[in-house]
C-alpha atoms as a PDB file:
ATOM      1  CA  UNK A   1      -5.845  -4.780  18.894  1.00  0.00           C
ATOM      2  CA  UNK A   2      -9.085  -2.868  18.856  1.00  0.00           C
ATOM      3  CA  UNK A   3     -11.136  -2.283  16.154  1.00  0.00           C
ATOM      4  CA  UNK A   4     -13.714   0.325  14.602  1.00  0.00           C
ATOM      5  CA  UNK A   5     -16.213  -0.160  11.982  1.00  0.00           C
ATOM      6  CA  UNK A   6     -16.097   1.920   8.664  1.00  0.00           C
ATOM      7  CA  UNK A   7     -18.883   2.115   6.179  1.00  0.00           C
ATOM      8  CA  UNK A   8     -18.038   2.777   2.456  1.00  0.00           C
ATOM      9  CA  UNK A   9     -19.687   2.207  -0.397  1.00  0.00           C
ATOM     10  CA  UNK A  10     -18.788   0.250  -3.216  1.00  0.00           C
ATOM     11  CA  UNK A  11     -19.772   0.436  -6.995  1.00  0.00           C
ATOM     12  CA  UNK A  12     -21.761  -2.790  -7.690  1.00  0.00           C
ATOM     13  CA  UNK A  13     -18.922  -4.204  -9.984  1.00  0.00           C
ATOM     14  CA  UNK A  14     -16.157  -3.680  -7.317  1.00  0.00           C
ATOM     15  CA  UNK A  15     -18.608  -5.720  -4.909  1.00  0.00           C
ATOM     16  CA  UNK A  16     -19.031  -8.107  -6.933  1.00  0.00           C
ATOM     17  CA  UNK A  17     -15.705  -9.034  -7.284  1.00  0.00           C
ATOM     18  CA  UNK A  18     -15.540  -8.893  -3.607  1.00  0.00           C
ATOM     19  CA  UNK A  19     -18.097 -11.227  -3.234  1.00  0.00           C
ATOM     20  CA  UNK A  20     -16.556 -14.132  -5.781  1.00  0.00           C
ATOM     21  CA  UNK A  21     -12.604 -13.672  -4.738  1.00  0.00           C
ATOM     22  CA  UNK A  22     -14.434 -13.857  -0.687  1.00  0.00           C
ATOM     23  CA  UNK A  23     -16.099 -17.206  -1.646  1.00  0.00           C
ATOM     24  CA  UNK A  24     -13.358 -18.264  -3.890  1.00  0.00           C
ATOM     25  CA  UNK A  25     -10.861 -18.207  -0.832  1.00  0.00           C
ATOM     26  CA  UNK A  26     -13.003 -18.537   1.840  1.00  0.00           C
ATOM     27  CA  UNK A  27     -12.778 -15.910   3.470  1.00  0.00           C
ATOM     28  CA  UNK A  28     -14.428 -13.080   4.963  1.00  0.00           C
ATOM     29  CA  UNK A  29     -14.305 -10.015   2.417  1.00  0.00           C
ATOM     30  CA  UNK A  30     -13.951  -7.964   5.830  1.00  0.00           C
ATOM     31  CA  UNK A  31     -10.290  -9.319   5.905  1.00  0.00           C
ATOM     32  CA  UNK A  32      -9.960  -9.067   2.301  1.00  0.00           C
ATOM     33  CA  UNK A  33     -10.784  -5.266   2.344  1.00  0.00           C
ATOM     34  CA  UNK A  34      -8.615  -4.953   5.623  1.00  0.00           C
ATOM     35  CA  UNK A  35      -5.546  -6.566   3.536  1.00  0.00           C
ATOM     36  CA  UNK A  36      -5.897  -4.430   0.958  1.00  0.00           C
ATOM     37  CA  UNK A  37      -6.157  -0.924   2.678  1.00  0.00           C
ATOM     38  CA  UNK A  38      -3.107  -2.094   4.536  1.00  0.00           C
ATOM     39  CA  UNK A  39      -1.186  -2.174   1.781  1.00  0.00           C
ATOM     40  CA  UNK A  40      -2.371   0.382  -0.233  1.00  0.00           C
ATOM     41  CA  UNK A  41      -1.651   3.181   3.031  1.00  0.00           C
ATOM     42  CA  UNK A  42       2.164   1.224   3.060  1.00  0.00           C
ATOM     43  CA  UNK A  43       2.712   1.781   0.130  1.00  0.00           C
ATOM     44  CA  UNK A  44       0.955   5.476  -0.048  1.00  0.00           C
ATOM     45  CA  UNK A  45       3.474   6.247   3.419  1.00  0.00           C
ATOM     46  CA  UNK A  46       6.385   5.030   1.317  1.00  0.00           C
ATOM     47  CA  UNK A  47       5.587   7.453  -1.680  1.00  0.00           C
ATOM     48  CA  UNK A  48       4.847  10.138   0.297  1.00  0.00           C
ATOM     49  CA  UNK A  49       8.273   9.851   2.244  1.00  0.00           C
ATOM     50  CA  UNK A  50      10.006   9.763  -1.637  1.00  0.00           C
ATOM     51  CA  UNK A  51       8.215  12.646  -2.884  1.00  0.00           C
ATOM     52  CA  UNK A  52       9.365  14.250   0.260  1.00  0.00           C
ATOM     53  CA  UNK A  53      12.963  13.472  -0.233  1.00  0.00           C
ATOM     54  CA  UNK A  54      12.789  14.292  -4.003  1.00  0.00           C
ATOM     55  CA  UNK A  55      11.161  17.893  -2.998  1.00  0.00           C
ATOM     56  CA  UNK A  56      13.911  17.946  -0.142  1.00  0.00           C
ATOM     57  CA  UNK A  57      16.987  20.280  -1.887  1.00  0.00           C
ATOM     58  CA  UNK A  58      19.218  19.493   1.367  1.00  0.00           C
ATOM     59  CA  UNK A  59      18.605  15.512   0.658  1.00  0.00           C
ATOM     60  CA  UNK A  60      21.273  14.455  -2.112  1.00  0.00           C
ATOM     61  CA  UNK A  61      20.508  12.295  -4.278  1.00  0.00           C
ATOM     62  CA  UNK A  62      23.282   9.255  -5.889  1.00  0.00           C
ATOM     63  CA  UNK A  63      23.272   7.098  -8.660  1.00  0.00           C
ATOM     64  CA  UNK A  64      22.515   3.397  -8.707  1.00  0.00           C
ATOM     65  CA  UNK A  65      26.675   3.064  -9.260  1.00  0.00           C
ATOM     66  CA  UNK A  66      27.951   5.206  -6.369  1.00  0.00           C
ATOM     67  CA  UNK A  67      24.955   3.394  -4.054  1.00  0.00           C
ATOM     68  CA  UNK A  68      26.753  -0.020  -4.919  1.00  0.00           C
ATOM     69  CA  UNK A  69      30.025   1.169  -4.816  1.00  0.00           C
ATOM     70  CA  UNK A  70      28.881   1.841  -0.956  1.00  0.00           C
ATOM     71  CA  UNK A  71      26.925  -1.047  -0.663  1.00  0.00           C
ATOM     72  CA  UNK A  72      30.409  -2.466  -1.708  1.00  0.00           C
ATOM     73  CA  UNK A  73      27.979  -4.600  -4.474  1.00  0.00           C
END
């Protein structure tokens, strides 16, 4: 996988944080900051996707009973 540098800056409590949870676990706060992007942009995709569907008129929308009444739950 390749990989590209990004600068940011932090505010100096954020960092700090950084810096003690990155010595606290041993490891680098490159993989820490990595991690977390990660899931923050899955879980950003996934919420863009439902306010798509919610916006989506065509797209109908069940109740948690008729979902496992087909689930056959």
């Amino acid at each position: 996988m390749s990989q590209k540098a990004t600068s940011i800056r932090l505010p100096s409590s954020t960092a700090k944080r950084l810096d003690r949870l990155s010595r606290a676990i041993d490891r680098p706060k490159s993989q820490l900051i990595n991690k977390a992007l990660e899931e923050y942009l899955e879980e950003y995709e996934d919420y863009l996707v439902a306010i798509g569907r919610l916006n989506d008129k065509n797209d109908k929308i069940i109740s948690e009973k008729e979902m496992r009444k087909k689930l056959g739950l």
